[in-house]
N, C-alpha and C. Protein backbone atom coordinates (compact mmCIF):
# COMPACT_ATOMS: atom_id res chain seq x y z
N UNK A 1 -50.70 -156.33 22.87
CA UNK A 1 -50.93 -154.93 22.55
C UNK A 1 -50.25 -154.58 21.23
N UNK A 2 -48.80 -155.09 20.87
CA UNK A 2 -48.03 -154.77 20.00
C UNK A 2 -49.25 -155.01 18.55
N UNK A 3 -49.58 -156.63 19.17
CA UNK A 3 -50.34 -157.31 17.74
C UNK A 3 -52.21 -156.16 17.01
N UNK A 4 -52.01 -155.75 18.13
CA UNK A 4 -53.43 -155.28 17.38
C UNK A 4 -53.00 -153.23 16.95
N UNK A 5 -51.92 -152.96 18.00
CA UNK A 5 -51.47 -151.69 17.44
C UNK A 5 -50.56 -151.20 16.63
N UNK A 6 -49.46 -152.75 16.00
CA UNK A 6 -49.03 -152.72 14.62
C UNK A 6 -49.60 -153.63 13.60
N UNK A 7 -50.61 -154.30 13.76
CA UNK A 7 -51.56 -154.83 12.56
C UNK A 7 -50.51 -155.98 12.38
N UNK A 8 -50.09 -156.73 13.61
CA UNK A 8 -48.71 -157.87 13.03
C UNK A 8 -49.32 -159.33 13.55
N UNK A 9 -48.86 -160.10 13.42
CA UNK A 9 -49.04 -160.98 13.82
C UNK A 9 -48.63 -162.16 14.89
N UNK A 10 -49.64 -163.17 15.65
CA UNK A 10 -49.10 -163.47 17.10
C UNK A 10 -48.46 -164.74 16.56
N UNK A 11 -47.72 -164.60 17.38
CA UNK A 11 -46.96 -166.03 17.61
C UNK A 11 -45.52 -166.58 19.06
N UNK A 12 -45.35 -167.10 18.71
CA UNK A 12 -44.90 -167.53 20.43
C UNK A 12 -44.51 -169.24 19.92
N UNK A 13 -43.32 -169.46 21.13
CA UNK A 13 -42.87 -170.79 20.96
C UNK A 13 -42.18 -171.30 22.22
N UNK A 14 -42.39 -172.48 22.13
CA UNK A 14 -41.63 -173.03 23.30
C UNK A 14 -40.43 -173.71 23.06
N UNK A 15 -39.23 -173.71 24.53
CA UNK A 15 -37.90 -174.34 24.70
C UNK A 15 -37.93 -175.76 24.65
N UNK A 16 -36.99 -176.25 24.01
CA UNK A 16 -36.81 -178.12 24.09
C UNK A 16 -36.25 -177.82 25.65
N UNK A 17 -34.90 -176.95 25.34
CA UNK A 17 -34.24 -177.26 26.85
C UNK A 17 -34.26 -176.14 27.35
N UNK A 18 -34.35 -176.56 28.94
CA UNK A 18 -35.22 -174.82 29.59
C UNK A 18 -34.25 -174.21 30.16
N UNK A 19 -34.13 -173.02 30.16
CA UNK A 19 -32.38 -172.34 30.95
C UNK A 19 -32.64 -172.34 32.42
N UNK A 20 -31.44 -172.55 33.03
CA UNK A 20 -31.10 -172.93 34.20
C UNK A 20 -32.48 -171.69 35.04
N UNK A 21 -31.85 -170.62 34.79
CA UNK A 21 -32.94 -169.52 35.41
C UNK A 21 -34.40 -169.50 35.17
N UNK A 22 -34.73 -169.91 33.82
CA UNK A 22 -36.01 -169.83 34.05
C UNK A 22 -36.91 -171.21 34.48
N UNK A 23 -36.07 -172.39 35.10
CA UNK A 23 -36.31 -173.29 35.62
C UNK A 23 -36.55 -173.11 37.25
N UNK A 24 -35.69 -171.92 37.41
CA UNK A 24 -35.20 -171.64 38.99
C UNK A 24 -36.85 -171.08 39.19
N UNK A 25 -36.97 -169.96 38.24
CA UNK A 25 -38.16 -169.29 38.86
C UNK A 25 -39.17 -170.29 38.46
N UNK A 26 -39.21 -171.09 38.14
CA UNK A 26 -40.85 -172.46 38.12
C UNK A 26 -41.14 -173.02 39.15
N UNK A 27 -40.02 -173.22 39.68
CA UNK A 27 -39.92 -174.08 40.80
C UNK A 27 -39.89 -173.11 41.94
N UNK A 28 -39.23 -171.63 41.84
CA UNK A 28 -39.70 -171.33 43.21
C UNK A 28 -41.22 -170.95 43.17
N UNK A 29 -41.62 -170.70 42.05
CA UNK A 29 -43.38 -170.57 41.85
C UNK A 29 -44.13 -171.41 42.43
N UNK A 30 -43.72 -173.29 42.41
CA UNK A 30 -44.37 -173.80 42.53
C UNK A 30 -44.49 -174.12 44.00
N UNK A 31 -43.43 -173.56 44.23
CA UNK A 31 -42.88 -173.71 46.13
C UNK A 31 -43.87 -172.61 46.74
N UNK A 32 -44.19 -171.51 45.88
CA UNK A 32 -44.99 -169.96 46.55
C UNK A 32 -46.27 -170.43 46.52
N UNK A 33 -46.33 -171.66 45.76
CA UNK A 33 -48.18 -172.01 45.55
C UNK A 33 -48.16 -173.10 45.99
N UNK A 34 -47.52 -173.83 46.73
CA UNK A 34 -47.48 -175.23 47.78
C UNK A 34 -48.02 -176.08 46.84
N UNK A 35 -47.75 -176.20 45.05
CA UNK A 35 -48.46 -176.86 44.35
C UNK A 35 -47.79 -178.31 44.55
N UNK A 36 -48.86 -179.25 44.48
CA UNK A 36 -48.47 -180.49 44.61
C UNK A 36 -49.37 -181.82 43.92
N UNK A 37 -49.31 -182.49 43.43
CA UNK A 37 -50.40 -183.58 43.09
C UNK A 37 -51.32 -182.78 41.81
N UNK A 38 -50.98 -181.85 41.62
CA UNK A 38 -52.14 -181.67 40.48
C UNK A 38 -51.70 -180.82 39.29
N UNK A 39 -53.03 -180.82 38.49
CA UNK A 39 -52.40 -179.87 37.16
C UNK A 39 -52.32 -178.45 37.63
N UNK A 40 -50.83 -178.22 36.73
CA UNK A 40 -50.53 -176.57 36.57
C UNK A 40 -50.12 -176.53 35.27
N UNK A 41 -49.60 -175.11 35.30
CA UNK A 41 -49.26 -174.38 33.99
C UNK A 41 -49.06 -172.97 34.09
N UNK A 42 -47.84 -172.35 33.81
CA UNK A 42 -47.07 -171.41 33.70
C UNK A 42 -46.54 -170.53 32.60
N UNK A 43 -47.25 -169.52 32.37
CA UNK A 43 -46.49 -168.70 31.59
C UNK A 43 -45.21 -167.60 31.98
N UNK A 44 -44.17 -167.49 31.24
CA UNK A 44 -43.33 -166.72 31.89
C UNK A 44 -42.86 -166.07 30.57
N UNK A 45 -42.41 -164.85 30.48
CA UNK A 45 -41.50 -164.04 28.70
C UNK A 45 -40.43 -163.49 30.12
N UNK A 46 -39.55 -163.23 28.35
CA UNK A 46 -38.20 -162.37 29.10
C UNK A 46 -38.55 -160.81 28.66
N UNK A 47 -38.45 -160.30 29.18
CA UNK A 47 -38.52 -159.08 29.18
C UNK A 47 -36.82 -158.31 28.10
N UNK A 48 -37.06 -157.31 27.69
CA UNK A 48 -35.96 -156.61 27.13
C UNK A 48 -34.14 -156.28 28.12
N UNK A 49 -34.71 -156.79 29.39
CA UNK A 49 -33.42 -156.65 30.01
C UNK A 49 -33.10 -158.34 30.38
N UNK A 50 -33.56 -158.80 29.79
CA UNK A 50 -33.57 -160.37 29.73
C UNK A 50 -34.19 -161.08 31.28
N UNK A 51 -34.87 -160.09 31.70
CA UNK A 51 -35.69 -161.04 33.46
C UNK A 51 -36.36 -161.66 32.79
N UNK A 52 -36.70 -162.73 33.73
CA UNK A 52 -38.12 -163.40 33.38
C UNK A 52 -39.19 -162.67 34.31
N UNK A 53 -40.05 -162.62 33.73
CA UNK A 53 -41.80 -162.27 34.19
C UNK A 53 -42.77 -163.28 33.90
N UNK A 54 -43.40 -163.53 35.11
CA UNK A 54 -44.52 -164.14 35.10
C UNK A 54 -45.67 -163.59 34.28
N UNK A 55 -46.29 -164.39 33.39
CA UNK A 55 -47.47 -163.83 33.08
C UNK A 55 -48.44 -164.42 33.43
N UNK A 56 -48.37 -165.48 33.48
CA UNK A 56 -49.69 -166.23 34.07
C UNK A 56 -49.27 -167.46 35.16
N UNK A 57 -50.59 -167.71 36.24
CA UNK A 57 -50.28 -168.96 36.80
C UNK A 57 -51.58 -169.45 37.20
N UNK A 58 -51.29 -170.53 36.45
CA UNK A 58 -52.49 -171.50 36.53
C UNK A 58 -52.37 -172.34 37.14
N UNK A 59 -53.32 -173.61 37.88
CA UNK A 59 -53.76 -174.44 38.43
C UNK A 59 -54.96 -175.54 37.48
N UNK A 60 -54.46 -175.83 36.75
CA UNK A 60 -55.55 -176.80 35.52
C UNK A 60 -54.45 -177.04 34.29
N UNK A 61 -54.40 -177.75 33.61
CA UNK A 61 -54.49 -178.35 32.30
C UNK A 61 -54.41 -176.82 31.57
N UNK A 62 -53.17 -177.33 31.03
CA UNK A 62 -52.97 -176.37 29.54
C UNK A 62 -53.89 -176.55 28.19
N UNK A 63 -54.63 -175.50 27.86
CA UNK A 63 -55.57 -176.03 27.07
C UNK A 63 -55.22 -174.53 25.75
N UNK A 64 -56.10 -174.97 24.73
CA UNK A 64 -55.19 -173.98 23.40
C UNK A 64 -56.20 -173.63 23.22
């Protein structure tokens, strides 16, 4: 929303090493979706009070 209502530009990056917490919530994700044996993929941001939020949860191959 920010990108198209300040005319800025997207971008986004990923962790080498993942913090303890936002490892915690992957894994209890993957425990809430009995995922096992197959492709997933997870988006999560921190929010301004530093939570993590889910934004997405997938079941397939990360694709760009």
């Amino acid at each position: 929303m920010e990108t198209v209502n300040d005319d800025t530009d997207i971008y986004y990056y990923s962790l080498r090493d993942i913090p303890a917490d936002l490892e915690d919530a992957g894994r209890r994700t993957l425990k809430a979706f009995n995922v096992r044996e197959r492709f997933f993929h997870f988006e999560f941001f921190r929010n301004l009070d530093d939570k993590i939020v889910a934004l997405e949860v997938n079941m397939r191959p990360p694709v760009g």
